[in-house]
N, C-alpha and C. Protein backbone atom coordinates (compact mmCIF):
# COMPACT_ATOMS: atom_id res chain seq x y z
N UNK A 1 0.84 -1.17 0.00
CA UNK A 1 0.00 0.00 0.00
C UNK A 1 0.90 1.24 0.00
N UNK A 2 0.97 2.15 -1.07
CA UNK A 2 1.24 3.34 -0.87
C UNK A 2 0.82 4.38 -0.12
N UNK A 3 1.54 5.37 -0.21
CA UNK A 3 1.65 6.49 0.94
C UNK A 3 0.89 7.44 -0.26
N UNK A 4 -0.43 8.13 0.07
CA UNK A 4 -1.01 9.08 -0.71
C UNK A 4 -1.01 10.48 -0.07
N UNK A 5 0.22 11.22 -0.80
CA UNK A 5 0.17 12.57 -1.02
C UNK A 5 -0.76 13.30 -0.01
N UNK A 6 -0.53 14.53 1.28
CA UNK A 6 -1.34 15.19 1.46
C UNK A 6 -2.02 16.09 0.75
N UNK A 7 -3.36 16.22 0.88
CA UNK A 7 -4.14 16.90 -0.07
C UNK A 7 -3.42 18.50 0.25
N UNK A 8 -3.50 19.46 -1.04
CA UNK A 8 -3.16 20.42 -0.76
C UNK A 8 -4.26 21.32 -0.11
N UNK A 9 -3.75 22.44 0.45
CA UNK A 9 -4.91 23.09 1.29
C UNK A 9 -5.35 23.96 0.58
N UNK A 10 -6.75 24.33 0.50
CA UNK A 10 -7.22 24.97 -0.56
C UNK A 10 -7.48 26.42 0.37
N UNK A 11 -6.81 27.28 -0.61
CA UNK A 11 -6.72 28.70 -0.25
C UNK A 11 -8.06 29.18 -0.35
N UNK A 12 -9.35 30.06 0.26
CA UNK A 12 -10.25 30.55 -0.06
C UNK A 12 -10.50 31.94 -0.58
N UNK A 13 -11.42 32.55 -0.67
CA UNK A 13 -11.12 33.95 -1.30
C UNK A 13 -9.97 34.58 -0.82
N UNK A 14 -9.33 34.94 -1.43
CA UNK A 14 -8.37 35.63 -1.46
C UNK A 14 -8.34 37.15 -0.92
N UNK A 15 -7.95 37.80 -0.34
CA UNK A 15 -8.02 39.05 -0.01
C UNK A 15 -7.84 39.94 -1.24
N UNK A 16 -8.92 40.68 -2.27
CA UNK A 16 -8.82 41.51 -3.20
C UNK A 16 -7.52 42.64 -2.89
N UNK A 17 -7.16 43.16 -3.67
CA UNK A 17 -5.85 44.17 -3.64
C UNK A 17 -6.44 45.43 -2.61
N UNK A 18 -7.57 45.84 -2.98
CA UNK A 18 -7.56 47.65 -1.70
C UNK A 18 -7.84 46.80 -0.66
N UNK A 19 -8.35 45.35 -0.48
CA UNK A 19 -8.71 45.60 1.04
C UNK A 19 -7.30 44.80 1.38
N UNK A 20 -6.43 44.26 1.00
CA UNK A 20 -5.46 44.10 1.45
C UNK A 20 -4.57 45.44 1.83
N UNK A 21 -4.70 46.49 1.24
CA UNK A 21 -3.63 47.69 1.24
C UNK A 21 -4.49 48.22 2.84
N UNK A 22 -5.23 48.47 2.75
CA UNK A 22 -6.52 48.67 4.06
C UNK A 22 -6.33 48.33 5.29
N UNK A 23 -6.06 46.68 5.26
CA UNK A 23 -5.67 46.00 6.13
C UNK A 23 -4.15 45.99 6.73
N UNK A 24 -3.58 46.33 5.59
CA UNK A 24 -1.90 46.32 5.97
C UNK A 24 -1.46 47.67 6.38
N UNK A 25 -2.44 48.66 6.16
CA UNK A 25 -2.61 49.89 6.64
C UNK A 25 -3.46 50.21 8.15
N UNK A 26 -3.96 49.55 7.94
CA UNK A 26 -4.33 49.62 9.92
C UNK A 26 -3.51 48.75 10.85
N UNK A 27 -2.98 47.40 10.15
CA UNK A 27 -1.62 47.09 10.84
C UNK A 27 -0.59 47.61 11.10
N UNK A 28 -0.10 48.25 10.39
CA UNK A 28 1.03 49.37 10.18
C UNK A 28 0.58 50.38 11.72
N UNK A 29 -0.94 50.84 11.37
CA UNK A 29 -0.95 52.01 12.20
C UNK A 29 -1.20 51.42 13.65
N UNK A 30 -1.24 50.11 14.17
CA UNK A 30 -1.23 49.92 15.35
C UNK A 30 -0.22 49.06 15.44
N UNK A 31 0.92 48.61 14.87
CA UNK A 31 2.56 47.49 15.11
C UNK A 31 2.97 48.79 15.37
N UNK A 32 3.00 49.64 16.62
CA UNK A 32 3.55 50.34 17.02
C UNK A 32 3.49 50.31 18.74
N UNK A 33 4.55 49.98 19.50
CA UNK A 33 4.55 49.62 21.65
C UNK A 33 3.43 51.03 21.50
N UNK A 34 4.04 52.40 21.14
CA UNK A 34 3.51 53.88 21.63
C UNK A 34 2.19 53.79 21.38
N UNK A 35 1.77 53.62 20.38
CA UNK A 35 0.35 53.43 19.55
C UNK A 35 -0.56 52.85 20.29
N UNK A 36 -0.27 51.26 20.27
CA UNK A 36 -0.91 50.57 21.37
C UNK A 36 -0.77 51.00 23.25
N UNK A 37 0.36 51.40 23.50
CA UNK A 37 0.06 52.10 24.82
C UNK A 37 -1.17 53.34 24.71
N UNK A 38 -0.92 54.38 24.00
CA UNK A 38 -1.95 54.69 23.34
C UNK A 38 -3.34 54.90 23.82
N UNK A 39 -3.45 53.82 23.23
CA UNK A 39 -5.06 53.42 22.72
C UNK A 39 -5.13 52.40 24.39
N UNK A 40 -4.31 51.79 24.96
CA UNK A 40 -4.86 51.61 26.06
C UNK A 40 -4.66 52.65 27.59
N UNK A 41 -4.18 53.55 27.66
CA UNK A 41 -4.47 53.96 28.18
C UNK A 41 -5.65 55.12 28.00
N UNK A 42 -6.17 54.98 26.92
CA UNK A 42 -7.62 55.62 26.51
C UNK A 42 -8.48 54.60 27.11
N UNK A 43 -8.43 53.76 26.72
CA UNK A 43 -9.69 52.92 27.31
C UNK A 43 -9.45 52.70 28.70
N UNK A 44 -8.51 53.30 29.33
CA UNK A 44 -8.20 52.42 31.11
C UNK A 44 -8.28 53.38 31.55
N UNK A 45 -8.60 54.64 30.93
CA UNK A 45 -8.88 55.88 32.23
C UNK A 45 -10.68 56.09 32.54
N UNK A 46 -10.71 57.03 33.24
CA UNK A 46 -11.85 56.83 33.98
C UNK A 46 -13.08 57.02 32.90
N UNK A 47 -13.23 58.45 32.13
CA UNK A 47 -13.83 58.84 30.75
C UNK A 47 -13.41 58.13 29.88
N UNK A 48 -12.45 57.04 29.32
CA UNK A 48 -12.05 56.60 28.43
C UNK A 48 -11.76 58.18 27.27
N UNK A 49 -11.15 59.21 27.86
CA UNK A 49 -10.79 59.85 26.96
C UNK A 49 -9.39 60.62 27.38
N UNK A 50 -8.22 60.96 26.61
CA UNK A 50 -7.03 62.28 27.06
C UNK A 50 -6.62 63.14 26.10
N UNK A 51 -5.84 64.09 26.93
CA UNK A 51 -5.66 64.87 26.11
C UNK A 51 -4.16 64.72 25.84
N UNK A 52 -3.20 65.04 24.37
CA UNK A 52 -2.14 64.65 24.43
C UNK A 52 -1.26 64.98 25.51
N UNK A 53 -1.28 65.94 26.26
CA UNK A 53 -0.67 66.33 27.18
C UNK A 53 -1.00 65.32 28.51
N UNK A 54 -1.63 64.83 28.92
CA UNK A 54 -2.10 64.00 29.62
C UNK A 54 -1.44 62.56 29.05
N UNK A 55 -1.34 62.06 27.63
CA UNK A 55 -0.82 61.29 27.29
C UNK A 55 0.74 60.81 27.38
N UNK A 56 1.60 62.25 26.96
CA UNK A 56 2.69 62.93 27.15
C UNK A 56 3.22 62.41 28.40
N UNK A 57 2.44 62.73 29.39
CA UNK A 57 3.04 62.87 30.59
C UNK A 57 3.05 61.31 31.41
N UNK A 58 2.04 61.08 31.14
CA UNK A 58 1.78 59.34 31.39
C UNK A 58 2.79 58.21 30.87
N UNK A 59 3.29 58.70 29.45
CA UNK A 59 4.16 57.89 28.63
C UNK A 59 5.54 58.18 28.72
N UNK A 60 5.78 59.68 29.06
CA UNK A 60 7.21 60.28 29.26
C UNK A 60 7.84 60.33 28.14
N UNK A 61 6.93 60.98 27.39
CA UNK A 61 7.08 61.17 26.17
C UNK A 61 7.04 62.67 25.50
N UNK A 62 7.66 63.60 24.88
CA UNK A 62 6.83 65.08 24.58
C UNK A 62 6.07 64.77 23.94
N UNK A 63 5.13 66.02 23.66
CA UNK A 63 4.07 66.43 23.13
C UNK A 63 3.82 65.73 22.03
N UNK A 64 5.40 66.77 20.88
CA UNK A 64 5.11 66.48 19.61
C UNK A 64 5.31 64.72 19.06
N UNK A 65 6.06 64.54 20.00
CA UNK A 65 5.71 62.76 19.52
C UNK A 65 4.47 62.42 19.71
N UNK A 66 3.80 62.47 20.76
CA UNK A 66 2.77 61.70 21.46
C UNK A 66 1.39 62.69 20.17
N UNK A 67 1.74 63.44 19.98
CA UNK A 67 1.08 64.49 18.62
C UNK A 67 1.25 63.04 16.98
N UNK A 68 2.55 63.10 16.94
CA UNK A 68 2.73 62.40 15.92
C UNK A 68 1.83 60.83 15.46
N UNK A 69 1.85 60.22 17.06
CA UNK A 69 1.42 58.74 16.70
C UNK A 69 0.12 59.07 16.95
N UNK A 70 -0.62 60.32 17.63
CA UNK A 70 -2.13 60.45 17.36
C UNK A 70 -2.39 60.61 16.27
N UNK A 71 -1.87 61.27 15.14
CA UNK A 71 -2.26 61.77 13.92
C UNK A 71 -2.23 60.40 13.08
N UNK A 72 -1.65 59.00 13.36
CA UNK A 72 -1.84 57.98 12.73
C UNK A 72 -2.72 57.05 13.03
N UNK A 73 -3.05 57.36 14.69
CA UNK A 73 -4.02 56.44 14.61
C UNK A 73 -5.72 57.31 14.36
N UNK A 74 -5.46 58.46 14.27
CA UNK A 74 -6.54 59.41 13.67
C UNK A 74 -7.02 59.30 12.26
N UNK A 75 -5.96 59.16 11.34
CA UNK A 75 -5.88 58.95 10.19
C UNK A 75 -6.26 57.66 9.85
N UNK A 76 -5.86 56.87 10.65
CA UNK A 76 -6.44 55.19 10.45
C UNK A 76 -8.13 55.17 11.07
N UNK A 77 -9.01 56.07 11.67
CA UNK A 77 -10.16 55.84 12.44
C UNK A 77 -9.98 55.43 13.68
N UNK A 78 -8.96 54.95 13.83
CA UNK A 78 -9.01 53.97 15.59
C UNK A 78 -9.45 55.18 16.38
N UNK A 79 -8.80 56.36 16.17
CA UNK A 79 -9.37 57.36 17.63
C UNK A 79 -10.36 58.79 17.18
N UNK A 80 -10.88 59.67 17.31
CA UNK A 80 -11.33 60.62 17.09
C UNK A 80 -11.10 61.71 18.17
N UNK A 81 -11.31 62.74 17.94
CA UNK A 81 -10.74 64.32 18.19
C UNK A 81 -11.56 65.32 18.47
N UNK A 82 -11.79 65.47 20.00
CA UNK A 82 -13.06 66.55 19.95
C UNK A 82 -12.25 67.64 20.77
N UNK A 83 -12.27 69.02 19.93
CA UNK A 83 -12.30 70.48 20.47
C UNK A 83 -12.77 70.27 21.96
N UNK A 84 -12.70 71.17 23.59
CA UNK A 84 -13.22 71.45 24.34
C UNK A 84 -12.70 72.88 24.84
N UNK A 85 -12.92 73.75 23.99
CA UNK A 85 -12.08 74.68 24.66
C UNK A 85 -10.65 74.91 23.99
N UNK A 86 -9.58 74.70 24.87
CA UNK A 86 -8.06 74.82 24.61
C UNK A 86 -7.97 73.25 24.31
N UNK A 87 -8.72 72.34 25.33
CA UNK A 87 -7.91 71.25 25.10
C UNK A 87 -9.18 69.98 24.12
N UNK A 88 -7.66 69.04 23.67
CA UNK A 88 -8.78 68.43 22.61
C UNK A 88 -8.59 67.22 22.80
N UNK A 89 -9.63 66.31 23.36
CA UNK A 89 -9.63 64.85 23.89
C UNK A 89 -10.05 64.20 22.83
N UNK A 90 -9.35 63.35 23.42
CA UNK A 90 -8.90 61.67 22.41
C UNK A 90 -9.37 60.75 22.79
N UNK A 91 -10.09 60.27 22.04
CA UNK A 91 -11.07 58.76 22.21
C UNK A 91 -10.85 57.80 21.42
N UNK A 92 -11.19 56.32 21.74
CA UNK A 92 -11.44 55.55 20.28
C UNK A 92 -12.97 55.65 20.19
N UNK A 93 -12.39 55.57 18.79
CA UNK A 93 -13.81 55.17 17.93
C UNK A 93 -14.23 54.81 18.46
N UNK A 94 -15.60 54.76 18.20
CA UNK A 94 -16.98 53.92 19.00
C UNK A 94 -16.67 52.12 17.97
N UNK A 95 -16.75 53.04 16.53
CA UNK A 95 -16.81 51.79 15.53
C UNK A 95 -15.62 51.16 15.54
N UNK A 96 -14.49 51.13 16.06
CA UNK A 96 -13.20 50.29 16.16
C UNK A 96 -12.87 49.95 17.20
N UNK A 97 -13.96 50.43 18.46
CA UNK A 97 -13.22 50.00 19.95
C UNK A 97 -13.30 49.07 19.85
N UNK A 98 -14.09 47.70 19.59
CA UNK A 98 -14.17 46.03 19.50
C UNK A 98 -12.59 45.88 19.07
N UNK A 99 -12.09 46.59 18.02
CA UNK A 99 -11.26 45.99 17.27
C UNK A 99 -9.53 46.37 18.31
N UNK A 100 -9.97 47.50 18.38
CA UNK A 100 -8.89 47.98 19.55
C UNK A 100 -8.79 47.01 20.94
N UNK A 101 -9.80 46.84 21.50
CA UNK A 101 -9.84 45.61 22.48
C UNK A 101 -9.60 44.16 22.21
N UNK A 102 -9.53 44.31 20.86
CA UNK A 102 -9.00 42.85 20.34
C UNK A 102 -7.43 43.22 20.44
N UNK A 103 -7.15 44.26 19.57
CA UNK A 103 -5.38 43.79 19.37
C UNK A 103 -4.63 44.02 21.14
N UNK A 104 -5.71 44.84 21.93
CA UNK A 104 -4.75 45.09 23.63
C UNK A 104 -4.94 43.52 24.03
N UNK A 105 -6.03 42.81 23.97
CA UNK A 105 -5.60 41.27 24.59
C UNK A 105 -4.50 40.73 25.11
């Protein structure tokens, strides 16, 4: 009796080209320690919201960095940006917090 070949594994749909660029683009914007510290210490404070300066100071980080990796995960949707005055708090998305609580696991 011969030895029969494992069947090969059959690949299923394939990820089309934009939603692959999409996907490798919101990976990008959270394969970052700062990013993901981030986004959890948004969700672990009391409002689930800060302001970069508040972020800054928590991370021991300046401004304009802690400025920089907001503007990517802003740009990706993970967080949103509300005016109050002088200062402007940082949230996640409503529509990506699931997804944000997936990658802090």
């Amino acid at each position: 009796m011969t030895a029969q070949p494992a069947p090969k594994p059959r690949l299923g749909g394939a990820l089309e080209r934009g939603a692959a660029e999409e996907l490798a683009r919101t990976l990008r914007a959270v394969a970052d320690p700062t990013r993901l510290q981030i986004l959890s210490i948004i969700l672990g404070s009391a409002d689930e919201r800060a302001t970069v300066g508040q972020l800054a100071d928590t991370l021991g980080l300046r401004q304009p960095t802690v400025t920089h990796h907001v503007r990517i995960l802003l740009d990706d949707g993970f967080v949103t940006r509300v005016q109050d005055g002088k200062l402007g708090w940082i949230s996640v998305h409503p529509e990506r917090r699931a997804a944000v609580e997936d990658f802090l696991r």
